[in-house]
Each structure stands twice: as structure tokens, then as C-alpha cells.
C-alpha atoms as a PDB file:
ATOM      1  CA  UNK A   1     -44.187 -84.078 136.176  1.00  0.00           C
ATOM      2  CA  UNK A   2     -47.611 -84.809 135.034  1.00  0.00           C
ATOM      3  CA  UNK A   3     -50.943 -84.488 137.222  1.00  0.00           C
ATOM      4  CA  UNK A   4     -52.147 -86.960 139.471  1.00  0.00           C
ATOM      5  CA  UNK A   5     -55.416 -86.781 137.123  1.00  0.00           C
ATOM      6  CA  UNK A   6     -53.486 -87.573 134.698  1.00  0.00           C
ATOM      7  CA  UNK A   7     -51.722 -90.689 136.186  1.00  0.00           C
ATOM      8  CA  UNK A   8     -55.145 -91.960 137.549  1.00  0.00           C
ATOM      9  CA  UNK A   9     -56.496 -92.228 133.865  1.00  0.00           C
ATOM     10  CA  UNK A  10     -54.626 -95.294 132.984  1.00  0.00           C
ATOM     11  CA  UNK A  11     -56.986 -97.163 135.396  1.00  0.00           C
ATOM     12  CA  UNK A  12     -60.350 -95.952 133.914  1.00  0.00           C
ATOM     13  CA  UNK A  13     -59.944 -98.930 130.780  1.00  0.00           C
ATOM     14  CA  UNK A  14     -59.702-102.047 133.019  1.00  0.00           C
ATOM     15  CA  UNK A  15     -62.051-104.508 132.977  1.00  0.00           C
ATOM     16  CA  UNK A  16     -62.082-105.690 136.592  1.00  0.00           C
ATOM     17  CA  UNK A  17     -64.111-103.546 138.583  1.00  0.00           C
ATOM     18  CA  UNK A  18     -61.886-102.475 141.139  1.00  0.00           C
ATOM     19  CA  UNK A  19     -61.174 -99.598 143.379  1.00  0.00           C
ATOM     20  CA  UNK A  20     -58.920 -97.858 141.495  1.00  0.00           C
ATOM     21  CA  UNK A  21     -60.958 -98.047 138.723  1.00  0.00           C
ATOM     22  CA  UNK A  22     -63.688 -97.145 140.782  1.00  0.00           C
ATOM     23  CA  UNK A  23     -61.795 -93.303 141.825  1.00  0.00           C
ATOM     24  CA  UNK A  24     -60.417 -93.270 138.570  1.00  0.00           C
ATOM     25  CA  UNK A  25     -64.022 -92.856 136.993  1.00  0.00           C
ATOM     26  CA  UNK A  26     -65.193 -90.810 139.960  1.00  0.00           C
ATOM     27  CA  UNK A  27     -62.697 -88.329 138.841  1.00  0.00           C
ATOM     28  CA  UNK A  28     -62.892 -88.446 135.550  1.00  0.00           C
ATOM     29  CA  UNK A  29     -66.972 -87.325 135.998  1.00  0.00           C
ATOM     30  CA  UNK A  30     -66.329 -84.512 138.563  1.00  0.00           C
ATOM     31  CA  UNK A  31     -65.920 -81.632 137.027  1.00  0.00           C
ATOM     32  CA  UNK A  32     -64.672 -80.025 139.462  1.00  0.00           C
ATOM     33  CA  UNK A  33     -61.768 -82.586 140.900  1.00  0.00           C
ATOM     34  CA  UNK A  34     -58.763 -80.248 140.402  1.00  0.00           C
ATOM     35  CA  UNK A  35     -57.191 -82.027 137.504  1.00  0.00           C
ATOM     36  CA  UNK A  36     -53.808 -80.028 137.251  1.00  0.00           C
ATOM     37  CA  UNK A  37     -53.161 -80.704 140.795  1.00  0.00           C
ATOM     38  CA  UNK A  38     -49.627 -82.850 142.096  1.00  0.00           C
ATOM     39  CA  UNK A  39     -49.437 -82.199 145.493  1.00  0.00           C
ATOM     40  CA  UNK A  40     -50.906 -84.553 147.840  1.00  0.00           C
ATOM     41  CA  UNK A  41     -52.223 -81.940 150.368  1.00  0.00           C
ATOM     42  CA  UNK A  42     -54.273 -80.291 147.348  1.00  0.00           C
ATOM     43  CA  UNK A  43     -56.283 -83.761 146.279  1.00  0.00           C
ATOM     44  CA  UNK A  44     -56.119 -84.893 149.687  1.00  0.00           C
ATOM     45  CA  UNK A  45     -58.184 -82.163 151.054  1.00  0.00           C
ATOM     46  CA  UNK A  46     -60.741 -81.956 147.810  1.00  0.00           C
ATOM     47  CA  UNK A  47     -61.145 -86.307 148.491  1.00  0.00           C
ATOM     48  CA  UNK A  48     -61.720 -85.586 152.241  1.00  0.00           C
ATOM     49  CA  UNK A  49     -64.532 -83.117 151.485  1.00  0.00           C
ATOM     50  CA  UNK A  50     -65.974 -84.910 148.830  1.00  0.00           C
ATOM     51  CA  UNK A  51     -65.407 -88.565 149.653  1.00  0.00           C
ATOM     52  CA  UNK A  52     -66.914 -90.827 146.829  1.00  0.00           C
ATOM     53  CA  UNK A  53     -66.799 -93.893 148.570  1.00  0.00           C
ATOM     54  CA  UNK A  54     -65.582 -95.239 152.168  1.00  0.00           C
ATOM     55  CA  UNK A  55     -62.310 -96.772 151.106  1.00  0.00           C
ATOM     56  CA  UNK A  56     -61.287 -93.911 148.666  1.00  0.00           C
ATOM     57  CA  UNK A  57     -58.886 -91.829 150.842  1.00  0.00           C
ATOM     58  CA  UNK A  58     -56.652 -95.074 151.424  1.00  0.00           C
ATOM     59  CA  UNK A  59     -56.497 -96.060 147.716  1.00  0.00           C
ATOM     60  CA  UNK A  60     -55.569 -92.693 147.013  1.00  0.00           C
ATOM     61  CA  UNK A  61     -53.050 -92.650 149.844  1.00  0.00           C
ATOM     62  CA  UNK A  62     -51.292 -96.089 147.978  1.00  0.00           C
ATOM     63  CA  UNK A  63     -51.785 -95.030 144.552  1.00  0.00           C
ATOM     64  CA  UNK A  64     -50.484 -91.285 145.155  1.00  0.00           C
ATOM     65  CA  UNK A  65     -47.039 -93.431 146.465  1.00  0.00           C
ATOM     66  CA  UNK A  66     -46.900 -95.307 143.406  1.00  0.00           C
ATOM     67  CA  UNK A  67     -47.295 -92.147 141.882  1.00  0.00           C
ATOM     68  CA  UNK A  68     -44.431 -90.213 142.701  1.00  0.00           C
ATOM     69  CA  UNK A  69     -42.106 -93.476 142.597  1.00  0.00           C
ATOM     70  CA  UNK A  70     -43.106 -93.469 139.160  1.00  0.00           C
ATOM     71  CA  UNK A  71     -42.739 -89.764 138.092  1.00  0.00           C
ATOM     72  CA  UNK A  72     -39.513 -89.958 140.114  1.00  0.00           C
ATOM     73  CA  UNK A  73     -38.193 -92.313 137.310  1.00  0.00           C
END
């Protein structure tokens, strides 16, 4: 199973300027976002101390769902 890092990267390439591509790039320039990390408590905690913007723990929520459907596969 790959990180959740990982998984985010696919949205840092769109064009639209959206919210996943909005934590997707937030991530990618924290250097300290703990990149190897899968479980949901881990990133969940570092988001909640280190919100980047107001809507970011709920996009995380629904994107860390379609990310373990999709490692599940």
C-alpha cells in the first residue's frame, strides 16, 4: 500500500483550482507533512495542528475514503 502523500500527488497537475489541488500542493511544500504516513489517525492529527486552510480536514476526510477504496483494489 502506498502513502497517502503519495496518492494525493496525482491532484497537484490539474488545472482547475480546486481543493484538492489546493492540499495536494500544501503538502507537497511542507517539509515536514509526514509523507510515508497511511494511517488516518497519523495525518489526521499533523492536518489538525497545522490546518492550511478552513475546509482542509473535510477534504481530507473524503479523499482519505477514496483512498483506501482504491488501495483496497
Amino acid at each position: 500500500m502506498r502513502s497517502f502523500y503519495h496518492y494525493m500527488m496525482r491532484y497537484r497537475g490539474n488545472q482547475k483550482q480546486d481543493e484538492e489541488k489546493q492540499l495536494a500542493d500544501w503538502m507537497f511544500e511542507d517539509h515536514s507533512f509526514p509523507k510515508q504516513a497511511k494511517s488516518y489517525d497519523e495525518i489526521s492529527s499533523y492536518l489538525e495542528w497545522n490546518i492550511p486552510f478552513p475546509s482542509a480536514l473535510s477534504v481530507f476526510d473524503r479523499l482519505y475514503d477514496a483512498y483506501l477504496i482504491e488501495e483496497d483494489e
